[in-house]
Every structure is written in structure tokens, then in C-alpha cells.
N, C-alpha and C. Protein backbone atom coordinates (compact mmCIF):
# COMPACT_ATOMS: atom_id res chain seq x y z
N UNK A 1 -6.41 -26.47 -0.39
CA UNK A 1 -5.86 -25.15 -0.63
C UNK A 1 -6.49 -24.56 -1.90
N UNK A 2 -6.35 -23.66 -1.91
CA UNK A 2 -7.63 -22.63 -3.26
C UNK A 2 -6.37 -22.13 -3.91
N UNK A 3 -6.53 -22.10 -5.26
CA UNK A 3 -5.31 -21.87 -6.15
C UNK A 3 -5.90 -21.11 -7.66
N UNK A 4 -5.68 -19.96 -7.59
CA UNK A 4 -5.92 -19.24 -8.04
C UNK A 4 -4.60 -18.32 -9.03
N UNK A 5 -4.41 -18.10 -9.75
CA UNK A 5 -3.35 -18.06 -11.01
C UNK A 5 -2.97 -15.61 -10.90
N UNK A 6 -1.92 -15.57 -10.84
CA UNK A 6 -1.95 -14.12 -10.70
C UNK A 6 -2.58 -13.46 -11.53
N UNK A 7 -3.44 -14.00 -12.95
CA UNK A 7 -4.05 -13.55 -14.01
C UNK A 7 -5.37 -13.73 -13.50
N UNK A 8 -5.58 -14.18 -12.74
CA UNK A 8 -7.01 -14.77 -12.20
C UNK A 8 -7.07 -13.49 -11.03
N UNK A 9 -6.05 -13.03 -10.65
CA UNK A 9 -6.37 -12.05 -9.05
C UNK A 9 -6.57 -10.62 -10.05
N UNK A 10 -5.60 -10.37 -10.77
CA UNK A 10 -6.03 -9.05 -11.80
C UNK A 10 -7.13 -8.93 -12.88
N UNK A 11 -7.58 -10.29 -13.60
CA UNK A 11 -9.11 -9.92 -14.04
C UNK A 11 -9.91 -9.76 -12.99
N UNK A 12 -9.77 -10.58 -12.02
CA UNK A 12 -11.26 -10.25 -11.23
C UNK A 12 -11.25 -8.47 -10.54
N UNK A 13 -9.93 -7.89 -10.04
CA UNK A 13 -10.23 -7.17 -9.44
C UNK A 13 -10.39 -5.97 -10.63
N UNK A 14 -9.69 -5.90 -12.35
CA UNK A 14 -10.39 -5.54 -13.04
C UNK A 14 -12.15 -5.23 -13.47
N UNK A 15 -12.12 -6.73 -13.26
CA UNK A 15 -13.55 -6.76 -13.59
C UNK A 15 -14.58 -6.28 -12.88
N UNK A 16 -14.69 -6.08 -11.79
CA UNK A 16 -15.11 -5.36 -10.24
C UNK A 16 -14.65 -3.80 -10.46
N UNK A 17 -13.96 -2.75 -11.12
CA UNK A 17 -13.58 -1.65 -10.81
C UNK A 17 -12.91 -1.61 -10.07
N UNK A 18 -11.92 -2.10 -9.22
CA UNK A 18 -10.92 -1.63 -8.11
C UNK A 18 -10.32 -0.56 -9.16
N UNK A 19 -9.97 -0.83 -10.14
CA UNK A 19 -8.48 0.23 -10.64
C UNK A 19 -8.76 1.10 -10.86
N UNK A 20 -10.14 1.71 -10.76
CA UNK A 20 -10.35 2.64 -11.58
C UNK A 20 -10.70 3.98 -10.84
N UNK A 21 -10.28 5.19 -10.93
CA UNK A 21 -9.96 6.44 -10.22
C UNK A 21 -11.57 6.50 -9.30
N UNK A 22 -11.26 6.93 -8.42
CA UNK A 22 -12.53 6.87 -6.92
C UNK A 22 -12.42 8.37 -6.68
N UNK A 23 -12.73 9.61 -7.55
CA UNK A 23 -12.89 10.60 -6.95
C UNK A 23 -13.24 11.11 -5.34
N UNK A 24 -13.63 10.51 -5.10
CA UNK A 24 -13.79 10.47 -3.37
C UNK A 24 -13.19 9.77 -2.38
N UNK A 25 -12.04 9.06 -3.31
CA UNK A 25 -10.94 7.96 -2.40
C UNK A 25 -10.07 8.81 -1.61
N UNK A 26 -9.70 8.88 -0.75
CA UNK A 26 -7.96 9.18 -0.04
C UNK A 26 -7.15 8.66 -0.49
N UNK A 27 -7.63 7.14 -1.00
CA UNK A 27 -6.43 6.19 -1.52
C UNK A 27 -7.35 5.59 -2.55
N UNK A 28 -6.02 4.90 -3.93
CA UNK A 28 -6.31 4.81 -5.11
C UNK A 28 -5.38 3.37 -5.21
N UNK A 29 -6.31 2.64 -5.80
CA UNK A 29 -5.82 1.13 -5.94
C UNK A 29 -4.83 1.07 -7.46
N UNK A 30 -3.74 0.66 -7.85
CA UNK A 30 -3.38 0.56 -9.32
C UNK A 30 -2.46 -0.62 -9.28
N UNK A 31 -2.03 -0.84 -10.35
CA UNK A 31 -0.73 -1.59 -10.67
C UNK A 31 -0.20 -1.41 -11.06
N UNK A 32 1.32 -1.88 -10.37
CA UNK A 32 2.72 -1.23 -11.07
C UNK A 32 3.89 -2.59 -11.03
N UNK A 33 4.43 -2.79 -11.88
CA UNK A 33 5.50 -3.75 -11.88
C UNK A 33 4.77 -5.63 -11.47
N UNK A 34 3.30 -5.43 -12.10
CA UNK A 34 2.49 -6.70 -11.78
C UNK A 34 2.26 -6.41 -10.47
N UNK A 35 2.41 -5.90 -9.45
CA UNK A 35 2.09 -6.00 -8.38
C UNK A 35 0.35 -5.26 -8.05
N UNK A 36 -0.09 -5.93 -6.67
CA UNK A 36 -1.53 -4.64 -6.26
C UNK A 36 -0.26 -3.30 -5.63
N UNK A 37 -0.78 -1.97 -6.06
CA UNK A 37 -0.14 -1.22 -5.41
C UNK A 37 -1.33 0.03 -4.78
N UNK A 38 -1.29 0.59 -3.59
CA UNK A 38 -2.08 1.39 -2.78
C UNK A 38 -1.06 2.50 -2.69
N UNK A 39 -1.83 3.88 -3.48
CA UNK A 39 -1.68 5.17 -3.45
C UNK A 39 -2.29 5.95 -2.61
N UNK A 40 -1.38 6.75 -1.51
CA UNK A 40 -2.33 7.84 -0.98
C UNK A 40 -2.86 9.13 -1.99
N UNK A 41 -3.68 9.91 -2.55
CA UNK A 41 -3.67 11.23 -3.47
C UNK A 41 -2.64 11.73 -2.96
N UNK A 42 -1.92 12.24 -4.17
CA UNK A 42 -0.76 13.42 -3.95
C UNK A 42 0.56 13.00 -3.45
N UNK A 43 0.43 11.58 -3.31
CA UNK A 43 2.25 11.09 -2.61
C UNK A 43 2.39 10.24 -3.20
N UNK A 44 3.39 9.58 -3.14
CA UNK A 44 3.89 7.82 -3.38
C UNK A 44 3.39 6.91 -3.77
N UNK A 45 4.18 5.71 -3.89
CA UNK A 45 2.32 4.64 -3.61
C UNK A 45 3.38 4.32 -2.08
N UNK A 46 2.57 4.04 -1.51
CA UNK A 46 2.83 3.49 -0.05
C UNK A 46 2.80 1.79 0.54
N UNK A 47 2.41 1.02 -0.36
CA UNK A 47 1.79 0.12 -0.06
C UNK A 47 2.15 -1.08 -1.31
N UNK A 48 3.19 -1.90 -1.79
CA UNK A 48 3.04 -2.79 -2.60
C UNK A 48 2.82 -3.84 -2.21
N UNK A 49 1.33 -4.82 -2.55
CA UNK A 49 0.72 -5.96 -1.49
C UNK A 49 1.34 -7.42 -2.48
N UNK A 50 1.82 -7.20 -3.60
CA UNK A 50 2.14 -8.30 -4.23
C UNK A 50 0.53 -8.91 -5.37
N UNK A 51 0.62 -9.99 -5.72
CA UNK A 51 -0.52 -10.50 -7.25
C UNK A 51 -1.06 -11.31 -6.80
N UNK A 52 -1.15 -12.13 -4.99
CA UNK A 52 -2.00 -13.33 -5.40
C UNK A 52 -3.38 -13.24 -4.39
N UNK A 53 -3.90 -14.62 -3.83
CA UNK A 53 -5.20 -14.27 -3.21
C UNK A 53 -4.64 -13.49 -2.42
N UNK A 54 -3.35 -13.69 -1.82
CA UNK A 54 -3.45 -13.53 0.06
C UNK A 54 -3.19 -11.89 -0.31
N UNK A 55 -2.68 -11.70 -1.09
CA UNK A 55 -2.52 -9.36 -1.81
C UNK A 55 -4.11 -9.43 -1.68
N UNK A 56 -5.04 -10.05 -1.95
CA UNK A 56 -6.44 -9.09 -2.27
C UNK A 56 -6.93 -9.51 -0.88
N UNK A 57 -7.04 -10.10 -0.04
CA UNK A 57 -7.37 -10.67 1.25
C UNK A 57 -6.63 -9.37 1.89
N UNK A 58 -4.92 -9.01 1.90
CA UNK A 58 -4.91 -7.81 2.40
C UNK A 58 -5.59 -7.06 2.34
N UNK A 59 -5.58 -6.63 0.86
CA UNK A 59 -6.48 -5.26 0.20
C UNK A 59 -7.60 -5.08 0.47
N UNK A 60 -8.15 -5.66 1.35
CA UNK A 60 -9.62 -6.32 1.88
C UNK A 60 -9.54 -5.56 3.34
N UNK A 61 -8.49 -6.09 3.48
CA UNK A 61 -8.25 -6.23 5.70
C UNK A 61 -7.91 -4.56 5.35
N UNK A 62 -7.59 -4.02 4.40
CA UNK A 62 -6.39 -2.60 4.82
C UNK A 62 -7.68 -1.62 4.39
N UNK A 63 -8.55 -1.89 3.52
CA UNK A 63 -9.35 -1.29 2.94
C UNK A 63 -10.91 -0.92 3.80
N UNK A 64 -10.89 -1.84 4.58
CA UNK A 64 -12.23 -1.45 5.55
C UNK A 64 -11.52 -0.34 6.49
N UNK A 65 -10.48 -0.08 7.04
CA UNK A 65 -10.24 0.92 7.93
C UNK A 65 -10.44 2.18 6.35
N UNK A 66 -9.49 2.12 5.32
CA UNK A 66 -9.40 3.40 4.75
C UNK A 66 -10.01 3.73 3.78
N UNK A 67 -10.83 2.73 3.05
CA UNK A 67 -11.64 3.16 1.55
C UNK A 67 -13.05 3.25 1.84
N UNK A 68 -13.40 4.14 0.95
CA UNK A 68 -15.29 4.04 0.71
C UNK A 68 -15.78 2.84 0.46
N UNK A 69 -16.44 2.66 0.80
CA UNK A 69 -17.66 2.03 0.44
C UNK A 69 -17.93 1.11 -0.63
N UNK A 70 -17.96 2.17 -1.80
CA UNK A 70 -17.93 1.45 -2.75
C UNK A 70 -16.32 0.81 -3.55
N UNK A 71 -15.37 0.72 -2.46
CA UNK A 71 -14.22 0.50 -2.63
C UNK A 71 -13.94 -1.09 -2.18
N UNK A 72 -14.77 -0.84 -0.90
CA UNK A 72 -14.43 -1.89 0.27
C UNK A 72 -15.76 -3.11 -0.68
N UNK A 73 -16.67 -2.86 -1.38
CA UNK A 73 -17.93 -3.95 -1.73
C UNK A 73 -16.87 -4.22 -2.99
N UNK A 74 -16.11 -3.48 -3.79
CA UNK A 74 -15.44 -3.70 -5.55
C UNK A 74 -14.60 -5.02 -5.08
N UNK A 75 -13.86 -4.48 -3.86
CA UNK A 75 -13.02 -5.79 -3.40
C UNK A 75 -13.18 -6.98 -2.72
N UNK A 76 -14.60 -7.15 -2.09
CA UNK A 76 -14.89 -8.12 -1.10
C UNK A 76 -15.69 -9.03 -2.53
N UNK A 77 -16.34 -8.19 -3.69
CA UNK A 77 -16.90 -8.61 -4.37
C UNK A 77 -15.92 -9.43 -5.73
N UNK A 78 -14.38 -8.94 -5.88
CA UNK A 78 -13.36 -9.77 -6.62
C UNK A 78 -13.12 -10.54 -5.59
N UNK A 79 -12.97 -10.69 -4.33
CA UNK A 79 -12.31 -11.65 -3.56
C UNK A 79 -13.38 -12.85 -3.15
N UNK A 80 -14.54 -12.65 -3.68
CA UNK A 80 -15.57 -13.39 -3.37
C UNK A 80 -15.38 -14.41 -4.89
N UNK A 81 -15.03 -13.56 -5.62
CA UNK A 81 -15.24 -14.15 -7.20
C UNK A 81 -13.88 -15.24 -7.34
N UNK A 82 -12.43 -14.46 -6.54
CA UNK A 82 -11.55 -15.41 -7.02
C UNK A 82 -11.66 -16.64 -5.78
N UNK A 83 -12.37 -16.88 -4.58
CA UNK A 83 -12.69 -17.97 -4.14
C UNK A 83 -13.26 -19.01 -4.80
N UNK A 84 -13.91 -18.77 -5.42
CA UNK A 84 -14.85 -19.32 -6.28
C UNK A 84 -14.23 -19.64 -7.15
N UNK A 85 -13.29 -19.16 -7.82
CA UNK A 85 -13.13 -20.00 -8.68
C UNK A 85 -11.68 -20.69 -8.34
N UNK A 86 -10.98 -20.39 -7.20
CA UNK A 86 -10.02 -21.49 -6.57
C UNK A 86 -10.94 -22.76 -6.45
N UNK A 87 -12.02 -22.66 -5.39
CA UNK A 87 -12.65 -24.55 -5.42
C UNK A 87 -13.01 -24.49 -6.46
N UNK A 88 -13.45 -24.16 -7.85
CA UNK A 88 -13.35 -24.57 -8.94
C UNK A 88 -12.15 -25.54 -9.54
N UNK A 89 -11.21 -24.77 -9.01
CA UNK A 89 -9.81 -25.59 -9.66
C UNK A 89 -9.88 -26.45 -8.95
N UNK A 90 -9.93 -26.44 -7.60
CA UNK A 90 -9.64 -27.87 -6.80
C UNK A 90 -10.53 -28.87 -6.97
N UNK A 91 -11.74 -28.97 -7.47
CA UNK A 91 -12.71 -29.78 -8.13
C UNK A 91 -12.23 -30.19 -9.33
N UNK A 92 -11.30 -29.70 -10.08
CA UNK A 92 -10.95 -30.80 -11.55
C UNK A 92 -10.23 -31.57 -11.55
């Protein structure tokens, strides 16, 4: 099992740009109350996925139907990073 720490799912998707405003998004990735949360522009947030892998594995699955591009590579590219470093942990 790959074990990855909720501080470990928010630097990486930090570190990648997810959070950061997508002028050309429909929808806007942020966090609220520790959680991943998915904003449509102009409403609610609609969407609270929770802090660990299996929230960015959503944010992954929900994000190829509705984000750009460079939305859908920010996140495949943190979710690539926090694999990596789950078998990291399971190797010590």
C-alpha cells in the first residue's frame, strides 16, 4: 500500500500549480477547511474531495472531463510525484 502523509498531497499539488487561478478554467482548484475543494467561476465550491492520494486520484478522474490542459498535466504531474514518493516510504 503507498502511504503518503496529507502534507505530502498539498505540497505536491502546491508545488505543480494546481491552486493557482487558471484564467481560462470553468473550474478553480483551492483549499478550504484542509480539504481539495473544486469551484465552478461565479458559484459555490461544488465539490469537497477530502487531503489524501485517493482526493488527487479523484481530482485526476473529475478533471479530464472538465479542466484544461494545463490543469489536467499540473495534476497527473503531483499525482505522479506523490506515488513516488509513497514507494519511497514503503522502501524504509
Amino acid at each position: 500500500m503507498i502511504r503518503v502523509t496529507t502534507g505530502d498531497v498539498v505540497r505536491q499539488l502546491v508545488s505543480r500549480g494546481v491552486f493557482e487561478l487558471k484564467k481560462d478554467a470553468e473550474y478553480q482548484i483551492s483549499i478550504k477547511n484542509e480539504q481539495i475543494v473544486v469551484n465552478k467561476n461565479g458559484s459555490a465550491e461544488i465539490a469537497y474531495l477530502g487531503n489524501t492520494l485517493e482526493s488527487v486520484i479523484q481530482l485526476a478522474d473529475m478533471f479530464k472531463k472538465i479542466g484544461t490542459k494545463e490543469q489536467q498535466k499540473q495534476i497527473n504531474a503531483a499525482l505522479a510525484d506523490l506515488v513516488t514518493i509513497g514507494d519511497y516510504w514503503n522502501e524504509v
